[in-house]
N, C-alpha and C. Protein backbone atom coordinates (compact mmCIF):
# COMPACT_ATOMS: atom_id res chain seq x y z
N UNK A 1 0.82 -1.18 0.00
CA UNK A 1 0.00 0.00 0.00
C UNK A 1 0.88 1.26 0.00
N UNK A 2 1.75 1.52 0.94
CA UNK A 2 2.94 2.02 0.61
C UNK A 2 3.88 1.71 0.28
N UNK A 3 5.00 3.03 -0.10
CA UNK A 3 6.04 2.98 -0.96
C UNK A 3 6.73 2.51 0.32
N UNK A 4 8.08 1.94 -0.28
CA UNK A 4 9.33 1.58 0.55
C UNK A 4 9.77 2.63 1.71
N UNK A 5 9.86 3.71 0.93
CA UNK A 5 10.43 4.73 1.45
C UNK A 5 9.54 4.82 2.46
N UNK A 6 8.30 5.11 2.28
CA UNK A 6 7.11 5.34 3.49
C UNK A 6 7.02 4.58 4.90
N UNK A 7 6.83 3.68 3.57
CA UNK A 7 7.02 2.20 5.12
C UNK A 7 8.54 2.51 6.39
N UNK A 8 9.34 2.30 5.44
CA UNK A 8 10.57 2.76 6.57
C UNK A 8 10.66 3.98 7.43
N UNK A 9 10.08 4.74 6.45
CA UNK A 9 10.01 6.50 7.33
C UNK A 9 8.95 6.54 8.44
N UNK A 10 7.89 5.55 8.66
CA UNK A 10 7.01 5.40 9.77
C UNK A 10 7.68 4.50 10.59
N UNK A 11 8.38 3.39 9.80
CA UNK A 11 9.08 2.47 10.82
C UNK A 11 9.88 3.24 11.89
N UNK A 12 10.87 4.13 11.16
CA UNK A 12 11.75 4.91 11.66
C UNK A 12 11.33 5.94 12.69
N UNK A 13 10.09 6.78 12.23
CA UNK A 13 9.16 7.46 13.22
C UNK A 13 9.00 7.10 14.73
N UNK A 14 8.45 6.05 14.34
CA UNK A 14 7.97 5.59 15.65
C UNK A 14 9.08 5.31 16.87
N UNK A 15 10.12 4.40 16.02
CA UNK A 15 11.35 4.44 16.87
C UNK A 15 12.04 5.76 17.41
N UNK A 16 12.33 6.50 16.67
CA UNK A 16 12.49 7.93 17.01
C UNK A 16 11.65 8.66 18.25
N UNK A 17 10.38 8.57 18.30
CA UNK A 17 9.40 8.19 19.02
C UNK A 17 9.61 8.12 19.95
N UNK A 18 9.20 6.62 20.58
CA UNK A 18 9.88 5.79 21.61
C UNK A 18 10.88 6.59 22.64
N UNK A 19 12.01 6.57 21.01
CA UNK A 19 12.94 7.10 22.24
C UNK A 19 12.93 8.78 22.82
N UNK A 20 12.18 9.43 21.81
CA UNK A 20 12.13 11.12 22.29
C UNK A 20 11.03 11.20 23.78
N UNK A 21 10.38 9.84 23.63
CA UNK A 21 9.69 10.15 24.61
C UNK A 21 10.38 9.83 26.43
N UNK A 22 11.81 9.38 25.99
CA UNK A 22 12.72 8.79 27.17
C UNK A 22 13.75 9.89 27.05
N UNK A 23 13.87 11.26 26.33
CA UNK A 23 14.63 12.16 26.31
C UNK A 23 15.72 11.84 25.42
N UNK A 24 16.04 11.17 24.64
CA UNK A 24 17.14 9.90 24.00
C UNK A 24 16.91 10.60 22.66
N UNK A 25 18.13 11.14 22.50
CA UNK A 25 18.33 11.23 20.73
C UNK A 25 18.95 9.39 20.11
N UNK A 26 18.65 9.55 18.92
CA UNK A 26 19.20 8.21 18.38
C UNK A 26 19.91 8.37 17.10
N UNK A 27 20.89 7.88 16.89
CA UNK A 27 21.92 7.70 15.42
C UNK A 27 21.55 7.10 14.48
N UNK A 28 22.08 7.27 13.30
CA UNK A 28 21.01 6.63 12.33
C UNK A 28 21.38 5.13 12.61
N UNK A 29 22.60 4.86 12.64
CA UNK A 29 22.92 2.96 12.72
C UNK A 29 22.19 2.76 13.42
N UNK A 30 21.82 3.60 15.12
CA UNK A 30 20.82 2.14 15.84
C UNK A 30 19.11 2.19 15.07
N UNK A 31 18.81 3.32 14.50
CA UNK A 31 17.37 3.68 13.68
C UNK A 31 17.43 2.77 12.68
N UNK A 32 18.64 2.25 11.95
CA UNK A 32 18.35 1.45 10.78
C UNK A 32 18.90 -0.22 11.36
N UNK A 33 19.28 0.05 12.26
CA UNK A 33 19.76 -1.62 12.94
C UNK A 33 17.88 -1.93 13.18
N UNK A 34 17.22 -1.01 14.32
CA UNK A 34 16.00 -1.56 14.91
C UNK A 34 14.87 -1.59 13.67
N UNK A 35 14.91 -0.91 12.02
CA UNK A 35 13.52 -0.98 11.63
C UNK A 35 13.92 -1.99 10.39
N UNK A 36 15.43 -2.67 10.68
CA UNK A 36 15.88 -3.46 9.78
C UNK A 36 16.04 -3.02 8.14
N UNK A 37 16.42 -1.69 7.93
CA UNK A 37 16.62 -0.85 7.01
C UNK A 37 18.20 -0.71 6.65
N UNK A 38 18.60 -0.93 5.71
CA UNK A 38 20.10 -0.02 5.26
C UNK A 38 20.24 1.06 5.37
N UNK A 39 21.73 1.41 5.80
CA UNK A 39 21.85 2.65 6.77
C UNK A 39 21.18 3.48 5.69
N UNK A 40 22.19 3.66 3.89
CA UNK A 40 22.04 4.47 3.54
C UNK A 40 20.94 5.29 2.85
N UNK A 41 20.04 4.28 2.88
CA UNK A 41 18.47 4.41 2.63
C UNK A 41 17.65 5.03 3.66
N UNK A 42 18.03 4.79 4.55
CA UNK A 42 17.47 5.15 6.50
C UNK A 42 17.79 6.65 6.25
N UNK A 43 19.33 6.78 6.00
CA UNK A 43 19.57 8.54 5.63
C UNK A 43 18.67 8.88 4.77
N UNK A 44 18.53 8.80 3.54
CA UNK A 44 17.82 9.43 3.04
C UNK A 44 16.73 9.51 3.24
N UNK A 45 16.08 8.89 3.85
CA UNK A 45 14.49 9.22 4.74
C UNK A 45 14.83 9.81 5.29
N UNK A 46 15.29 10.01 6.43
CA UNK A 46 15.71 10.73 7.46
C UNK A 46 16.23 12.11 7.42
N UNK A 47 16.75 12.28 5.95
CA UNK A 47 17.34 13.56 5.70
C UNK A 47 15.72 14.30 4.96
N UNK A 48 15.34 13.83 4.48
CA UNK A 48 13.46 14.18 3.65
C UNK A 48 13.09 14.73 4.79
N UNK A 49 12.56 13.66 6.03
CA UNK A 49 12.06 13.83 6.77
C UNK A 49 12.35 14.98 7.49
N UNK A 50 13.36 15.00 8.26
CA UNK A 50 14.05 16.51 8.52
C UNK A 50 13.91 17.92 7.50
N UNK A 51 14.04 17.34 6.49
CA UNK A 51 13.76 18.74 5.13
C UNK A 51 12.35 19.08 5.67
N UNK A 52 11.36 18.21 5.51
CA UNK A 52 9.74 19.01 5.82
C UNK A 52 9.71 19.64 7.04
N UNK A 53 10.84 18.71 8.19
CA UNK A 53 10.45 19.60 9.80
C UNK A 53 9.46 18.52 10.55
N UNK A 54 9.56 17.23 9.96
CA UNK A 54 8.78 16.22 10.73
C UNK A 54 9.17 15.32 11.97
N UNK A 55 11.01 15.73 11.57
CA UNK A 55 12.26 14.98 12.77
C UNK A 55 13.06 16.29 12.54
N UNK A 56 13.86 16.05 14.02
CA UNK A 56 14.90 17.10 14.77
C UNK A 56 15.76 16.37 13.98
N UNK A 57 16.96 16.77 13.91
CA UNK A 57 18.11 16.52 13.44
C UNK A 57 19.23 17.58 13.90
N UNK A 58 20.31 16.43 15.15
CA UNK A 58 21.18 17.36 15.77
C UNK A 58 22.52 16.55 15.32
N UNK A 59 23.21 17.84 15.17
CA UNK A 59 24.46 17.46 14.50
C UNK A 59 25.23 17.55 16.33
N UNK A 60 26.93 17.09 16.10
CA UNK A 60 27.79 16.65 16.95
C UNK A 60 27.94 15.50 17.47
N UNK A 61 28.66 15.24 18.61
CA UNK A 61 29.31 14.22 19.27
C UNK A 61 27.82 13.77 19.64
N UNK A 62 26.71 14.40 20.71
CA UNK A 62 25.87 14.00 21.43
C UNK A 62 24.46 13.90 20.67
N UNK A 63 24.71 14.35 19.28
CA UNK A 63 23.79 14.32 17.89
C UNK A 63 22.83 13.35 17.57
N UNK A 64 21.89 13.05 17.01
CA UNK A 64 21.03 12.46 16.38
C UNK A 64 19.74 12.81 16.40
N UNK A 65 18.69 11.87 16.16
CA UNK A 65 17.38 12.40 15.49
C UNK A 65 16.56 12.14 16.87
N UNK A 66 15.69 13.26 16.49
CA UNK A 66 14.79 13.45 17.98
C UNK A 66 13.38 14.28 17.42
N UNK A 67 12.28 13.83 18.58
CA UNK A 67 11.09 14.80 17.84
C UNK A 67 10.91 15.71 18.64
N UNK A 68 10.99 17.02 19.07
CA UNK A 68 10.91 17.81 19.99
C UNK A 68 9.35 17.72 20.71
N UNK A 69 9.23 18.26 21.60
CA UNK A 69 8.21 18.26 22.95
C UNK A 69 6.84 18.26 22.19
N UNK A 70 7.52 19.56 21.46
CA UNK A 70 6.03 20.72 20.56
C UNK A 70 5.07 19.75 19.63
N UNK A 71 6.11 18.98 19.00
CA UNK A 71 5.76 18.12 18.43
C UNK A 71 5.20 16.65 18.45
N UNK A 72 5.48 16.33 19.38
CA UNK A 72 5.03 15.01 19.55
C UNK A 72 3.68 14.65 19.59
N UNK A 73 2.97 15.85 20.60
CA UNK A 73 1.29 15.25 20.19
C UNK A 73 0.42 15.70 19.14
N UNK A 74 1.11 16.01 17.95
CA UNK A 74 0.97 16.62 16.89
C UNK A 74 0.58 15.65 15.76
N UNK A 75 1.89 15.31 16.00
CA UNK A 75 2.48 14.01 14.52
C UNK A 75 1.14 12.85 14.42
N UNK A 76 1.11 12.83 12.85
CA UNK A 76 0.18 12.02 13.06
C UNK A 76 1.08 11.18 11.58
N UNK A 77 0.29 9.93 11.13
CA UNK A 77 1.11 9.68 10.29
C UNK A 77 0.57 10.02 8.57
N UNK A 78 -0.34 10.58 8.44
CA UNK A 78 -0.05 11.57 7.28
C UNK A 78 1.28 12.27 7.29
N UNK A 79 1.36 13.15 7.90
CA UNK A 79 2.71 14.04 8.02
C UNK A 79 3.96 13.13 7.52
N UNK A 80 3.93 12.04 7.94
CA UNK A 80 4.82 11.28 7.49
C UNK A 80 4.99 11.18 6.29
N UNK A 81 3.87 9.82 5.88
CA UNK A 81 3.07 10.10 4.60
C UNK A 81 3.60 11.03 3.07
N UNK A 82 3.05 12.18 3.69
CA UNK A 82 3.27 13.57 2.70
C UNK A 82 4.30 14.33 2.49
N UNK A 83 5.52 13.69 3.65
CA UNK A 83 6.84 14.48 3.64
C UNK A 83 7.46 13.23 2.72
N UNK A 84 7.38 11.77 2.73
CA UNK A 84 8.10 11.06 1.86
C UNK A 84 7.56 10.88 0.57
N UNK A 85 6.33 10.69 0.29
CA UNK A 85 5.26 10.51 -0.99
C UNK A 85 4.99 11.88 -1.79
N UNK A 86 4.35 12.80 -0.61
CA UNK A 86 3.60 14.01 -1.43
C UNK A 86 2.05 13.18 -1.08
N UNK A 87 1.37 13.70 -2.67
CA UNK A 87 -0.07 13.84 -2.24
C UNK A 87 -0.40 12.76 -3.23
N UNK A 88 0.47 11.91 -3.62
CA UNK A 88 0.10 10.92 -4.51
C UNK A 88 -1.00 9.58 -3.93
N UNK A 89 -0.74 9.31 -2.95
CA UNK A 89 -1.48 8.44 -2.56
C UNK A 89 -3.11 8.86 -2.36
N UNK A 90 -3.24 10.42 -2.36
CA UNK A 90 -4.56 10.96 -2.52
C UNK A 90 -4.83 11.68 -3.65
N UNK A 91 -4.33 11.66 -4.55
CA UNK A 91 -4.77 12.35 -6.00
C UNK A 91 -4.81 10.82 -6.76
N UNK A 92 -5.02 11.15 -8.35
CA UNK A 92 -4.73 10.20 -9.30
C UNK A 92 -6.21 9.65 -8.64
N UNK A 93 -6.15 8.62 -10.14
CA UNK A 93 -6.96 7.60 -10.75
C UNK A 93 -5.98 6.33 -10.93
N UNK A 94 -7.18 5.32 -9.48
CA UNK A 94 -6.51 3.86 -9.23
C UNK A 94 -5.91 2.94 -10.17
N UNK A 95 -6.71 3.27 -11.65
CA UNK A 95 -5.54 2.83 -12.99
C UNK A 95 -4.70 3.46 -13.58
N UNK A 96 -4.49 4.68 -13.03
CA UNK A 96 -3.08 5.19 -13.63
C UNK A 96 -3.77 6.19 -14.88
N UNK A 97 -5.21 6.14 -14.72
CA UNK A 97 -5.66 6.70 -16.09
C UNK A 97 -5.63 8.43 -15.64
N UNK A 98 -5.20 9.38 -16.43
CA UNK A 98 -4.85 10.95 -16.68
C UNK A 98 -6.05 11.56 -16.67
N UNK A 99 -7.81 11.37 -17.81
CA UNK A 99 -8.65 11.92 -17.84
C UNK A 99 -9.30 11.41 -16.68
N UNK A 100 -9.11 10.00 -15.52
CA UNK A 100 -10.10 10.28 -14.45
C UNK A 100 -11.10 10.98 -13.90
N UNK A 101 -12.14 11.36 -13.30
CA UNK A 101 -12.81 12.22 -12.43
C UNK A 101 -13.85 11.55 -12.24
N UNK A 102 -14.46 12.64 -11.34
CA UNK A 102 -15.76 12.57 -11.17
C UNK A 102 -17.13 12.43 -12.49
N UNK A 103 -16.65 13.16 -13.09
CA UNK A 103 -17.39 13.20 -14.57
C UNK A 103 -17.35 12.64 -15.71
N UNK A 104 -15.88 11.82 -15.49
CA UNK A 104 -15.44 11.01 -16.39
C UNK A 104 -14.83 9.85 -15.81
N UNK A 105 -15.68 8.99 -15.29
CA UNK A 105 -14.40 7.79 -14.06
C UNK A 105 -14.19 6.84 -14.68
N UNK A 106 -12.95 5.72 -14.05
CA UNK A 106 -12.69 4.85 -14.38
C UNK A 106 -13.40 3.66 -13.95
N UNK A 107 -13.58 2.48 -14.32
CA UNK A 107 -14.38 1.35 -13.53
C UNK A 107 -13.82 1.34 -11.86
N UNK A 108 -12.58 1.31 -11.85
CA UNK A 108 -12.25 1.69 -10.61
C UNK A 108 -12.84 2.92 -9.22
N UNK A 109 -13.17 4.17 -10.24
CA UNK A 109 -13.17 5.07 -9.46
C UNK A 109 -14.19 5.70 -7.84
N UNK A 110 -15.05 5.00 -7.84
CA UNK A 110 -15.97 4.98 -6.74
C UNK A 110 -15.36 4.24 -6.03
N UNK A 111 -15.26 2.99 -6.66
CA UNK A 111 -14.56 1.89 -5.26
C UNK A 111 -13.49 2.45 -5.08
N UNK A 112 -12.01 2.55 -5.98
CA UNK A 112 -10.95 3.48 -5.23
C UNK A 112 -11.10 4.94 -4.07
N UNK A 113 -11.97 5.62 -4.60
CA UNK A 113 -12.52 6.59 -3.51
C UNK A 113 -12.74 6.72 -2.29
N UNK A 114 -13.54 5.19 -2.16
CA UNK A 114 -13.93 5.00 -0.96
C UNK A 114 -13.32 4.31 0.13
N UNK A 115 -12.07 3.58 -0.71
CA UNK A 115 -11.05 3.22 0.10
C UNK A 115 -9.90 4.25 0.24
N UNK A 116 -9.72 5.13 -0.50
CA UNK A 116 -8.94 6.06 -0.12
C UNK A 116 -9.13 6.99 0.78
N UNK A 117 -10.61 7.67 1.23
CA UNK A 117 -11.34 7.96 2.06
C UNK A 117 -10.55 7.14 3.70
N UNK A 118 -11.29 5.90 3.52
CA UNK A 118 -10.98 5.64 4.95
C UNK A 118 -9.44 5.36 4.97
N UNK A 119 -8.20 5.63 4.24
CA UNK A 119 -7.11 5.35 4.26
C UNK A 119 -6.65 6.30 5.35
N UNK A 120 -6.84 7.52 4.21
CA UNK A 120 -6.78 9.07 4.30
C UNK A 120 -7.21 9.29 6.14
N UNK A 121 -8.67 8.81 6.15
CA UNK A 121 -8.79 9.12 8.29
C UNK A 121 -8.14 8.48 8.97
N UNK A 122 -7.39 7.01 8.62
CA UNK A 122 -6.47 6.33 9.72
C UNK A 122 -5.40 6.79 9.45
N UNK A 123 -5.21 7.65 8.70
CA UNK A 123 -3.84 8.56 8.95
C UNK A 123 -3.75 9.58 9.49
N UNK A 124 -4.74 10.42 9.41
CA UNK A 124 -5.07 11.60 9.89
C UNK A 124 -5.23 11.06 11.70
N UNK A 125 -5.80 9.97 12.30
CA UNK A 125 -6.25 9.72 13.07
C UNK A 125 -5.41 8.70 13.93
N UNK A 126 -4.38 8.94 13.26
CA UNK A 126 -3.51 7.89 14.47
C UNK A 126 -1.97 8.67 14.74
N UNK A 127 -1.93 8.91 15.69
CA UNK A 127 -0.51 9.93 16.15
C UNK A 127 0.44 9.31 16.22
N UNK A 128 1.56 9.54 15.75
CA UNK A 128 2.77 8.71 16.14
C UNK A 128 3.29 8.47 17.29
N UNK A 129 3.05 9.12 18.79
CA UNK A 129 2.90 9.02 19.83
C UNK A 129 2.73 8.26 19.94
N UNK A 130 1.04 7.42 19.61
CA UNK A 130 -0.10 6.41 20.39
C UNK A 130 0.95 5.06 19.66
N UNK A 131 1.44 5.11 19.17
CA UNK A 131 2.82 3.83 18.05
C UNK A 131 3.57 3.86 18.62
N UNK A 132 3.53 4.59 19.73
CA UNK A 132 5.24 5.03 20.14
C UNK A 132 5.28 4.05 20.99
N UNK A 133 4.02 4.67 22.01
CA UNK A 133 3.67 3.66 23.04
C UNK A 133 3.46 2.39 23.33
N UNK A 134 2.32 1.95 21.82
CA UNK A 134 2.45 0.56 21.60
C UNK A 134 3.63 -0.22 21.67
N UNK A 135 4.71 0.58 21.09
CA UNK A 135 5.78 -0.17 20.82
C UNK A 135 6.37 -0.71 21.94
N UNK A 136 6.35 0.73 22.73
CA UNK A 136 7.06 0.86 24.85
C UNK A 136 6.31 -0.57 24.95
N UNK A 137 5.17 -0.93 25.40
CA UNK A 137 4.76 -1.37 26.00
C UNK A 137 4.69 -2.76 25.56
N UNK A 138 4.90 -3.38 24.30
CA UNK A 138 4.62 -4.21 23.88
C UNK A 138 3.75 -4.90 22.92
N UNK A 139 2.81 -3.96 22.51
CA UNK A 139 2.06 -3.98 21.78
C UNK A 139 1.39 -4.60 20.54
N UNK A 140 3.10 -3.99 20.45
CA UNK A 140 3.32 -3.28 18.71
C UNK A 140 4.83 -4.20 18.69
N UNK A 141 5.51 -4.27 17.60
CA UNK A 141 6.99 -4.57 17.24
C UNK A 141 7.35 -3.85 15.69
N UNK A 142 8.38 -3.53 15.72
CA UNK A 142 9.17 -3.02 13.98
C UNK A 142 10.24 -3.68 13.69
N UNK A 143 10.19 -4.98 13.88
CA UNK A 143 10.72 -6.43 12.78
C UNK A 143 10.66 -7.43 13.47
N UNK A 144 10.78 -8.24 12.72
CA UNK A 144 10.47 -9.53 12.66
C UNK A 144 11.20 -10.43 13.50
């Protein structure tokens, strides 16, 4: 359903997460050791992610990625979402077809709608926080 990139950049989230919520910045090796990602792929999420302002990113000795205070009960995972994808997963026509619409649909297009609909609210509707926690507690896991 998502792209690679996505998938890892929520994987990565959440861990980030976790640990901002224990005061703990984290490096990218232990972020791409725990969501089972290659480092240098992990960077480049990580560097996106930071470009929109969705992760802290502290340089030096005591450096790494963190979500600040302000932010944490904020994040939801759209934000995620839209800093690695954009708005692709909510625009377009489910066959790839250009003239799509409302006025002109594809056999697809009602049923794609309506699953994109409820995609669209469990993203909007689930904080990266409430993942964070799952994870603390047991919940939840990010590999296998």
């Amino acid at each position: 359903m998502f792209s690679k990139t996505t998938e890892y950049g929520i994987r990565a989230m959440i861990f980030i997460m976790s640990n901002s919520l224990q005061d703990k910045r984290v490096r990218l090796k232990e972020i791409a050791a725990a969501i089972d990602s290659p480092e240098s792929f992990t960077a480049k999420i990580l560097q996106n992610l930071s470009k929109a302002n969705v992760v802290d990113s502290v340089k030096g000795p005591h450096g790494g990625f963190e979500i600040n205070k302000d932010k944490m009960q904020t994040l939801t995972l759209i934000d995620v979402v839209i800093a690695l994808d954009g708005n692709k997963l909510f625009e377009g026509c489910g066959l790839g077809l250009k003239a799509c619409n409302s006025e002109k649909p594809c056999p697809l297009h009602q049923h794609f709608l309506e699953v994109r609909t409820k995609i669209t609210a469990m993203l909007v509707e689930n904080k990266i926080i409430d993942l964070a926690q799952d994870l603390q507690t047991g919940l939840s896991f990010l590999k296998q």
